[in-house]
C-alpha atoms as a PDB file:
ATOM      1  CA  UNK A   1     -40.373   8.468  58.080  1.00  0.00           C
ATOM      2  CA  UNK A   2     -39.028   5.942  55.401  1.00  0.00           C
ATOM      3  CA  UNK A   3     -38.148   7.139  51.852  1.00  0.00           C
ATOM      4  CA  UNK A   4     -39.145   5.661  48.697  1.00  0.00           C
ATOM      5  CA  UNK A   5     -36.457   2.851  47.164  1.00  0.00           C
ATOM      6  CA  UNK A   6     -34.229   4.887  45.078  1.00  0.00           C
ATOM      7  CA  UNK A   7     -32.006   2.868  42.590  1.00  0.00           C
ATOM      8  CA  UNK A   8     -28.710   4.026  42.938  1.00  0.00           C
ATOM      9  CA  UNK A   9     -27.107   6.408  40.389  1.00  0.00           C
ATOM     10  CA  UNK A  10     -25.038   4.370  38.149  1.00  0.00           C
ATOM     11  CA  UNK A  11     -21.279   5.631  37.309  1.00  0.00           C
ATOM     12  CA  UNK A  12     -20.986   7.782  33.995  1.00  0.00           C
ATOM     13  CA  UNK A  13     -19.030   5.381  32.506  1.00  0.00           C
ATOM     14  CA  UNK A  14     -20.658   2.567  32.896  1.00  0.00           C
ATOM     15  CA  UNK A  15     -22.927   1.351  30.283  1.00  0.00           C
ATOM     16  CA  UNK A  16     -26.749   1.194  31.016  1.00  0.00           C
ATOM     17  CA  UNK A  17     -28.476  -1.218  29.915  1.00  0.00           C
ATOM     18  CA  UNK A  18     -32.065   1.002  29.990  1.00  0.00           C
ATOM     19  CA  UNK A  19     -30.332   4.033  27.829  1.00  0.00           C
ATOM     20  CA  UNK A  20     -27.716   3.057  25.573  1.00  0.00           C
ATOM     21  CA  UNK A  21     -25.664   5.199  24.227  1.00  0.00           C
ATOM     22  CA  UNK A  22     -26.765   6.154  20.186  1.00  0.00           C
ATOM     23  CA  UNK A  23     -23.585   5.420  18.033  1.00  0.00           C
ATOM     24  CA  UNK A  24     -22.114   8.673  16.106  1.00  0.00           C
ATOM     25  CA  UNK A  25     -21.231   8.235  12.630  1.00  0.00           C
ATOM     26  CA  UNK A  26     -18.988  10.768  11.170  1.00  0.00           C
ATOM     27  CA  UNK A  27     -18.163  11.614   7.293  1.00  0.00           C
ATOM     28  CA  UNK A  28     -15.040  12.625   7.845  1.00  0.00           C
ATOM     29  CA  UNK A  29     -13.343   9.214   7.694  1.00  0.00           C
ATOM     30  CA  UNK A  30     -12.947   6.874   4.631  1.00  0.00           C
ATOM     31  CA  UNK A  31     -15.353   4.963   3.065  1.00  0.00           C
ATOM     32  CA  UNK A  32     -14.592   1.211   3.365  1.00  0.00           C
ATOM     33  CA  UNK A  33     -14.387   0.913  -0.464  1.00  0.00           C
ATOM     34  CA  UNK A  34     -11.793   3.301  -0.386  1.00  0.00           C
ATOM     35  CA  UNK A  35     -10.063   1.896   1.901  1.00  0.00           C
ATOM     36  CA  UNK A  36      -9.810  -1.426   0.298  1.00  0.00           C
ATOM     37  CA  UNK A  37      -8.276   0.122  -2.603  1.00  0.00           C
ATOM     38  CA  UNK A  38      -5.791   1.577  -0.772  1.00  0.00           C
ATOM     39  CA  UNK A  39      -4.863  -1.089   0.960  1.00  0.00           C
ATOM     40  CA  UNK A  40      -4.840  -3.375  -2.864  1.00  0.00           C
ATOM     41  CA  UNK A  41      -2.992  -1.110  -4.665  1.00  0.00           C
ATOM     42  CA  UNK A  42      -0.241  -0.798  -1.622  1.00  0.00           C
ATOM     43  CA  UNK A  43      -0.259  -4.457  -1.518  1.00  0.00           C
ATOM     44  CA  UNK A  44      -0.315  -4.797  -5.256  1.00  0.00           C
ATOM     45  CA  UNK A  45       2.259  -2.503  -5.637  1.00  0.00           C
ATOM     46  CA  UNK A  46       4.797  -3.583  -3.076  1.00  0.00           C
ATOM     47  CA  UNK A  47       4.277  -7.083  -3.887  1.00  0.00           C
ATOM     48  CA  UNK A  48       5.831  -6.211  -7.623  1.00  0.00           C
ATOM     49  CA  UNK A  49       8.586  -3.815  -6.667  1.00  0.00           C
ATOM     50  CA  UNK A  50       9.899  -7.130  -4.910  1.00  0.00           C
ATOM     51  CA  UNK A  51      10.207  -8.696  -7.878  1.00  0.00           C
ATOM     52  CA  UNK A  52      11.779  -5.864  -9.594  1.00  0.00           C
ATOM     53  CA  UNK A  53      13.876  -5.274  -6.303  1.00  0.00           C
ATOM     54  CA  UNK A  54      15.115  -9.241  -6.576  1.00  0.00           C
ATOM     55  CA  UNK A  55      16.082  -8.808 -10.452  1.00  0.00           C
ATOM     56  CA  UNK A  56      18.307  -6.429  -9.412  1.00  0.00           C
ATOM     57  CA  UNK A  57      19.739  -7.866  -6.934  1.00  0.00           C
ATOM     58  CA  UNK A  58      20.171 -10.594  -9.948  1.00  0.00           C
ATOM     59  CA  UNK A  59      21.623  -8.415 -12.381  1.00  0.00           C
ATOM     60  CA  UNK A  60      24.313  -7.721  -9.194  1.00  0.00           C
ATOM     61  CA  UNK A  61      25.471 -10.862  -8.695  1.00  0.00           C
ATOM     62  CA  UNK A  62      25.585 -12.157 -12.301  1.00  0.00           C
ATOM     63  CA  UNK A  63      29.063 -12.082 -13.366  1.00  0.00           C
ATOM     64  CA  UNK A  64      30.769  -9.388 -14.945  1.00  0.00           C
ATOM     65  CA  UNK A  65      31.829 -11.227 -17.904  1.00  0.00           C
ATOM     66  CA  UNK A  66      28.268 -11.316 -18.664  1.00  0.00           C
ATOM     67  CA  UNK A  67      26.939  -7.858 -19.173  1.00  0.00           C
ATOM     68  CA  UNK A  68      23.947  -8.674 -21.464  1.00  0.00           C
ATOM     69  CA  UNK A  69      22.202 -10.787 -18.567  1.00  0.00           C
ATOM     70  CA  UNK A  70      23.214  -7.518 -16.389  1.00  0.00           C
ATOM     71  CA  UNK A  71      21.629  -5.190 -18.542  1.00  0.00           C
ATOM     72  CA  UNK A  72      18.758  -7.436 -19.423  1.00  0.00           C
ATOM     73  CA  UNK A  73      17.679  -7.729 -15.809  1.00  0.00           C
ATOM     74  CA  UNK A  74      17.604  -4.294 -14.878  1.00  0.00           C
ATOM     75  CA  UNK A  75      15.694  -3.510 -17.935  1.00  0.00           C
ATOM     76  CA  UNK A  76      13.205  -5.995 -16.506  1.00  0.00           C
ATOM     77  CA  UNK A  77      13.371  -5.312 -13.070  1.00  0.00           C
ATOM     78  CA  UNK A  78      12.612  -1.583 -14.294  1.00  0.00           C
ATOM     79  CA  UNK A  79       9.374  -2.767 -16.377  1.00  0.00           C
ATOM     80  CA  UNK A  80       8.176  -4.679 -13.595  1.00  0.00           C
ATOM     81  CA  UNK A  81       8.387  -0.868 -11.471  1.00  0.00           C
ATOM     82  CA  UNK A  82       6.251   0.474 -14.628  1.00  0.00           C
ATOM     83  CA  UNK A  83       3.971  -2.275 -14.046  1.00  0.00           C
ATOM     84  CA  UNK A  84       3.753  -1.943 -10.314  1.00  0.00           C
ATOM     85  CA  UNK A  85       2.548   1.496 -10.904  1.00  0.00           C
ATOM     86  CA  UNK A  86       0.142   0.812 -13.720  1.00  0.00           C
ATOM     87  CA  UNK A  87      -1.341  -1.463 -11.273  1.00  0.00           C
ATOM     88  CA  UNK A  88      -1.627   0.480  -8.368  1.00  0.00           C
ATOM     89  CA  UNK A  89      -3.392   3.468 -11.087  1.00  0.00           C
ATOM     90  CA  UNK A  90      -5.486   0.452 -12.747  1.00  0.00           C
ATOM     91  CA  UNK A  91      -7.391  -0.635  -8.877  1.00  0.00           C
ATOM     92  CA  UNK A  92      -7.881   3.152  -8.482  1.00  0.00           C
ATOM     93  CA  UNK A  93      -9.583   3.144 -11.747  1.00  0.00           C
ATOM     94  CA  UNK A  94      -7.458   5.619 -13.052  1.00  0.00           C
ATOM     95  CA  UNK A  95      -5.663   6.080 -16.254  1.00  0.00           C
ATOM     96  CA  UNK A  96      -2.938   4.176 -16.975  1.00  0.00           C
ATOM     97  CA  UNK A  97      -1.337   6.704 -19.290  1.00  0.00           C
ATOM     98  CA  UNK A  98       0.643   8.903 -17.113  1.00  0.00           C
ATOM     99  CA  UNK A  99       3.387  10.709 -15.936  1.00  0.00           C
ATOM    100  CA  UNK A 100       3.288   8.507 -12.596  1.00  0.00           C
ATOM    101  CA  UNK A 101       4.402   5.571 -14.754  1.00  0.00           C
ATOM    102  CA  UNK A 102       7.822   7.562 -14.605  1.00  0.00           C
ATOM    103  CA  UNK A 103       7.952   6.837 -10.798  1.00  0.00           C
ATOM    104  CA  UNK A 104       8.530   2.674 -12.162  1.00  0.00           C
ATOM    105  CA  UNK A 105      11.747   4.013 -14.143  1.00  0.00           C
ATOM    106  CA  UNK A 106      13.369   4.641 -10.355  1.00  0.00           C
ATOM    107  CA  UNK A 107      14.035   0.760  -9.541  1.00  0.00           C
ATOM    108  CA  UNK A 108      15.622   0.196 -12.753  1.00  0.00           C
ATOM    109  CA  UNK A 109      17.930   3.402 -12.780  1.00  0.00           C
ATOM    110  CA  UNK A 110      18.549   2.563  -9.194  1.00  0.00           C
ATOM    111  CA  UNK A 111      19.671  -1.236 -10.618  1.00  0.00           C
ATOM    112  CA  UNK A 112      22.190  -0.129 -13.452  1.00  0.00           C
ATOM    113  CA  UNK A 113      23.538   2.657 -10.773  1.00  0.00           C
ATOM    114  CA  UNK A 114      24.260  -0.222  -8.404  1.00  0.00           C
ATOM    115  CA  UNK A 115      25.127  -2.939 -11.253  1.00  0.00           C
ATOM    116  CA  UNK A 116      27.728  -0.441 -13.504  1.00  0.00           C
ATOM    117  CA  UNK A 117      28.876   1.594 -10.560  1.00  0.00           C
END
């Protein structure tokens, strides 16, 4: 007796082509707009506290006989740590009033620390 042609069974993991598999979305993750802005204000944000980090790393190596430049560089290099976190608030649309903006004080108190120490 000869049996019918059977196809043979094709390995679970294996994709077939006949019954793909449907694709599972989940709302659990992020959207991709949020995302983005995560990624900006990181970006945004890191990118500035650079600068701030290289004026005091200025305001270091200025001589000591010059204490004005010293003390007007970390003043900047602290206003630039405001700004980076104003910026980082402003992509997330939120306000830029805040107590947050104390967080940008840190580079600056960091630079006189190092600079006067």
């Amino acid at each position: 007796m000869t049996q019918p042609h059977e196809t043979p069974r094709r390995a679970r993991h294996l994709m077939d082509p006949n019954n793909p598999r449907t694709v599972r979305r989940s709302n659990d993750g992020m959207s991709l707009d949020t995302v983005q802005k995560w990624v900006l204000s990181a970006l945004a944000a890191v990118t500035i506290l650079h600068l701030s980090a290289g004026l005091i790393i200025a305001a270091v190596f200025v001589d000591d006989d010059r204490t004005s430049a010293r003390v007007g560089l970390n003043i900047l290099g602290g206003a630039f740590g405001i700004v980076a976190v104003a910026a980082a608030r402003a992509i997330h649309g939120k306000s830029l009033v805040s107590t947050w903006l104390l967080l940008g004080l840190v580079p600056g108190a960091i630079g006189f620390w190092l600079t006067f120490h």
